[in-house]
C-alpha atoms as a PDB file:
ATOM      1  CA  UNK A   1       0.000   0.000   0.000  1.00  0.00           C
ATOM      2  CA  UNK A   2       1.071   3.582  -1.080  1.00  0.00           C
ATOM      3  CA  UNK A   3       1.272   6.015   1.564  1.00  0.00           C
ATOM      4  CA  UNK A   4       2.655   9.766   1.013  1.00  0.00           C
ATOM      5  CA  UNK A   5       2.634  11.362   4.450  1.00  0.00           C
ATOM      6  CA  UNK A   6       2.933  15.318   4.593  1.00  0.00           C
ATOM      7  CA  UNK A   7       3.982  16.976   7.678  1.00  0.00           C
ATOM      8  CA  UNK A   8       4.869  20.556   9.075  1.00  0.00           C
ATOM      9  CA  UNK A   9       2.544  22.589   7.923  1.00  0.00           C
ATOM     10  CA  UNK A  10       0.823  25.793  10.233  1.00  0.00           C
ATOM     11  CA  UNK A  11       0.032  28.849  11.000  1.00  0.00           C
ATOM     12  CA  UNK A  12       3.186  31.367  10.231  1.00  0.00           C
ATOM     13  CA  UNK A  13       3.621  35.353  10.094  1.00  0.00           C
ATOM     14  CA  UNK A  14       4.403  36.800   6.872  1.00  0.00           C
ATOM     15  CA  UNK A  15       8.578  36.591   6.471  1.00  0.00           C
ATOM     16  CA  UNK A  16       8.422  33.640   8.729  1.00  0.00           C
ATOM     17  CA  UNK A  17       9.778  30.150   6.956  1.00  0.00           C
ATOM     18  CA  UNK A  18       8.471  26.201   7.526  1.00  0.00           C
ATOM     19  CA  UNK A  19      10.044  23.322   6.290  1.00  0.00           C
ATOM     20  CA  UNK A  20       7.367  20.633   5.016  1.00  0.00           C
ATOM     21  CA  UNK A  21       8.383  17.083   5.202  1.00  0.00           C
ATOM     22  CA  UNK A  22       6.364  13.863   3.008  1.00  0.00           C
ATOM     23  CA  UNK A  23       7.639  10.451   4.179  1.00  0.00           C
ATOM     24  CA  UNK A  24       6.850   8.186   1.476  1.00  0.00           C
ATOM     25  CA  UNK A  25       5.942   4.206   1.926  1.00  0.00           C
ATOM     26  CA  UNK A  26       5.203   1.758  -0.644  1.00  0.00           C
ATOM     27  CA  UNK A  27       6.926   2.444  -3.322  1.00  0.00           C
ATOM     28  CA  UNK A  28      10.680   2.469  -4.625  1.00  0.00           C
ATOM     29  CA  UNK A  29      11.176   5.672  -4.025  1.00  0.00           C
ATOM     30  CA  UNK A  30      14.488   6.558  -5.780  1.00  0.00           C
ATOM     31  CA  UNK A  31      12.751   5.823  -9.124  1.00  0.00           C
ATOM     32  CA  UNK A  32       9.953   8.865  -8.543  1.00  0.00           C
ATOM     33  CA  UNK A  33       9.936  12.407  -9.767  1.00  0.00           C
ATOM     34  CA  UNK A  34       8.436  14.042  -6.262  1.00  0.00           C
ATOM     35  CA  UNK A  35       6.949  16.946  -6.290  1.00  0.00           C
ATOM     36  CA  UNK A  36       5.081  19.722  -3.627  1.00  0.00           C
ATOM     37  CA  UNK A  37       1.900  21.345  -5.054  1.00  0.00           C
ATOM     38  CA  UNK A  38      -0.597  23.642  -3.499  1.00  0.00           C
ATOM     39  CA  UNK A  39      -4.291  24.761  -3.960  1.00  0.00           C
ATOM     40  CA  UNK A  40      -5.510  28.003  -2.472  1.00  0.00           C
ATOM     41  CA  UNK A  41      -9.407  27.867  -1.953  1.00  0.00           C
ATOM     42  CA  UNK A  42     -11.217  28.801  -4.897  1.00  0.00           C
ATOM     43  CA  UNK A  43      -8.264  28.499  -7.214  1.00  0.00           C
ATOM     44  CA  UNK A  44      -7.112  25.229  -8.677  1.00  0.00           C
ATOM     45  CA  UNK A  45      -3.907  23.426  -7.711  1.00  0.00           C
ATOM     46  CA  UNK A  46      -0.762  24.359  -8.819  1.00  0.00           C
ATOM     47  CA  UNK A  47       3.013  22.662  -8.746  1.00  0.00           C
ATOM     48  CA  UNK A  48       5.472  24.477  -6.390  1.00  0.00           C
ATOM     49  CA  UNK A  49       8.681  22.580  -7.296  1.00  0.00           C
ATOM     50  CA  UNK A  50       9.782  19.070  -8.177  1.00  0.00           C
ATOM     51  CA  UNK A  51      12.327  16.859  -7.961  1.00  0.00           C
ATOM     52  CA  UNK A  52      13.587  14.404 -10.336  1.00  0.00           C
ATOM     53  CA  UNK A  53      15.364  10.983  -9.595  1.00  0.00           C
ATOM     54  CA  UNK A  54      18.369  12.343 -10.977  1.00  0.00           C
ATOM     55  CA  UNK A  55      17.496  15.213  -8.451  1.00  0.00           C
ATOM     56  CA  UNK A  56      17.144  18.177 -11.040  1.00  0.00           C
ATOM     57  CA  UNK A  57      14.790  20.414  -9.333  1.00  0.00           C
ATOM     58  CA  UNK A  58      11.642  22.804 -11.154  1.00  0.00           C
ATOM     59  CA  UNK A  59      10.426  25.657  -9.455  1.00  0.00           C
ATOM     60  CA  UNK A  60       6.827  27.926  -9.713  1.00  0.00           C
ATOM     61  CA  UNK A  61       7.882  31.253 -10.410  1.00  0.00           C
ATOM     62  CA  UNK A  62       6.287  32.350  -7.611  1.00  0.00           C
ATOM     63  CA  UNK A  63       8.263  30.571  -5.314  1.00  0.00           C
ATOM     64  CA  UNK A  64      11.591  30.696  -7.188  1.00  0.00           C
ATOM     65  CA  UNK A  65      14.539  32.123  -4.684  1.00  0.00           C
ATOM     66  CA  UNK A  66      11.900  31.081  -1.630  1.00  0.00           C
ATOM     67  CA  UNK A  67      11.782  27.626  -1.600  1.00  0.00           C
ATOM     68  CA  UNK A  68      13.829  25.084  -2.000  1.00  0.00           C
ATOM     69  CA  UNK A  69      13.071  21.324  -2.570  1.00  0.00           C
ATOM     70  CA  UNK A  70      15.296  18.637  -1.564  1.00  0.00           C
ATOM     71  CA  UNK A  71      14.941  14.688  -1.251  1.00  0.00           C
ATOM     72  CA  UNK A  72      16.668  12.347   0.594  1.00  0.00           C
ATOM     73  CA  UNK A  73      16.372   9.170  -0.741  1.00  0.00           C
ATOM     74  CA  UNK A  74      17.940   6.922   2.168  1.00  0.00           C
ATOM     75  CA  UNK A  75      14.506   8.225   4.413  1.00  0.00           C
ATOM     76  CA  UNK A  76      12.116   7.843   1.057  1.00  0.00           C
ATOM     77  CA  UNK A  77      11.153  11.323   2.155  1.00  0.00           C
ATOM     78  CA  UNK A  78      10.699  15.015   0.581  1.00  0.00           C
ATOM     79  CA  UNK A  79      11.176  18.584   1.288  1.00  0.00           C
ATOM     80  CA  UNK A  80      10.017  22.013   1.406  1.00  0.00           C
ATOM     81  CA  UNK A  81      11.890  24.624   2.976  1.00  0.00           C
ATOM     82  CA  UNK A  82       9.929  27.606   2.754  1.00  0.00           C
ATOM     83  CA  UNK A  83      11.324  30.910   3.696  1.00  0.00           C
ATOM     84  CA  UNK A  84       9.624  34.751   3.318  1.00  0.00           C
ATOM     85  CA  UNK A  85       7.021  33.503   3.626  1.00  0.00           C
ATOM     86  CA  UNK A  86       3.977  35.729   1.854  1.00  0.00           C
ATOM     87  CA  UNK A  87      -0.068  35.603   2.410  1.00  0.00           C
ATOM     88  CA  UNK A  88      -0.461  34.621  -1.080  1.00  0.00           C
ATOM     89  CA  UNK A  89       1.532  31.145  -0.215  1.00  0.00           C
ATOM     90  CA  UNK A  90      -1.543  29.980   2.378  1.00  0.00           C
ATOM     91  CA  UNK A  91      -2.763  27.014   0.665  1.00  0.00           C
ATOM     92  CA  UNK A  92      -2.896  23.495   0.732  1.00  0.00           C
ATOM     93  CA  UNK A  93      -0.117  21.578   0.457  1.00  0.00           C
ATOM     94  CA  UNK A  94      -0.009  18.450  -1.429  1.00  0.00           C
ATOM     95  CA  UNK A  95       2.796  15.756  -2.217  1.00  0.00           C
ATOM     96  CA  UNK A  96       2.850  13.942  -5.342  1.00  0.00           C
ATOM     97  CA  UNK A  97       5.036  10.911  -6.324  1.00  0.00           C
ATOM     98  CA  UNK A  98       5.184   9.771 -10.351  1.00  0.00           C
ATOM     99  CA  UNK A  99       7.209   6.904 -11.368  1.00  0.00           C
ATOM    100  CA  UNK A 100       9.643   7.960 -13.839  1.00  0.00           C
ATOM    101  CA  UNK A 101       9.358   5.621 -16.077  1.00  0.00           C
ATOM    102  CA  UNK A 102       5.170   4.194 -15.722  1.00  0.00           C
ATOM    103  CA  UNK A 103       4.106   7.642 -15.660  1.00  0.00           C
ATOM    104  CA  UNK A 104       0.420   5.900 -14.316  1.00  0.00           C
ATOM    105  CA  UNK A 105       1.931   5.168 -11.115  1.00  0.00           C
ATOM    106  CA  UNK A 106       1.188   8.625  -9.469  1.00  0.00           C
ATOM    107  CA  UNK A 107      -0.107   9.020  -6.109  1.00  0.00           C
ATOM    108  CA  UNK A 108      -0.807  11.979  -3.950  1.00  0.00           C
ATOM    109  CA  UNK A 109      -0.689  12.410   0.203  1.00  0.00           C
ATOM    110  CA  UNK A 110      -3.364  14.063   2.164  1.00  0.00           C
ATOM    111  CA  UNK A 111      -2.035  17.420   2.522  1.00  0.00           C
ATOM    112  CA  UNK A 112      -1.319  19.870   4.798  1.00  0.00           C
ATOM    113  CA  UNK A 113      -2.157  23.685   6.038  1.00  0.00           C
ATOM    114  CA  UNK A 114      -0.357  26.048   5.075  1.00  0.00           C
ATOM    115  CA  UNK A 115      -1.316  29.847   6.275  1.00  0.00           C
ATOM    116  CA  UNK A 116       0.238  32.893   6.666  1.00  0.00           C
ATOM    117  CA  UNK A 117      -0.916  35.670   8.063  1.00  0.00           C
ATOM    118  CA  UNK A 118      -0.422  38.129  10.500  1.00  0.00           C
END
């Protein structure tokens, strides 16, 4: 059984960072791109960054020079530091894993809060 299990979101001031975690179980998780997405309410979701196997990294321009994505593979788990932090980042937070080479193996976690506000 899959499992993609997002942790550290909350409730932060604008400038303020959080580091977002996903432990991953279930899968061989060397062999997925992972990636962070987010949907605000009301808008549809969005990717924030991703990270290949070969550990190239994509970033939103939104969030470009912010965040930073990093994996470590020997944990099967995925990060999001998140620093100046802005009200427009409060969203959802979601996790997504993709098989890099079945593309039809892609599975998402639960999610987690994300606000910011002062």
């Amino acid at each position: 059984q899959v499992q993609l299990v997002e942790s550290g979101g909350g409730v932060v001031t604008p400038g303020g960072s959080l580091r977002l975690s996903c432990a991953a179980s279930g899968i061989n998780f060397s062999i997925y791109r992972m990636g962070w997405y987010r949907q605000a309410p009301g808008k549809q979701r969005e990717l924030v960054a991703d990270i290949t196997s070969g550990f190239s990294t994509n970033y939103a321009d939104s969030v470009r020079g912010r965040f930073t994505i990093s994996r470590d593979n020997a944990k099967n788990t995925v990060f999001l530091q998140m620093n100046s932090l802005k009200p427009e980042d409060t969203a959802v937070y979601y996790c997504n894993a993709v098989n890099t080479f079945f593309l039809s193996l892609d599975y998402w976690g639960q999610g987690t809060q994300v606000t910011v506000s002062s």
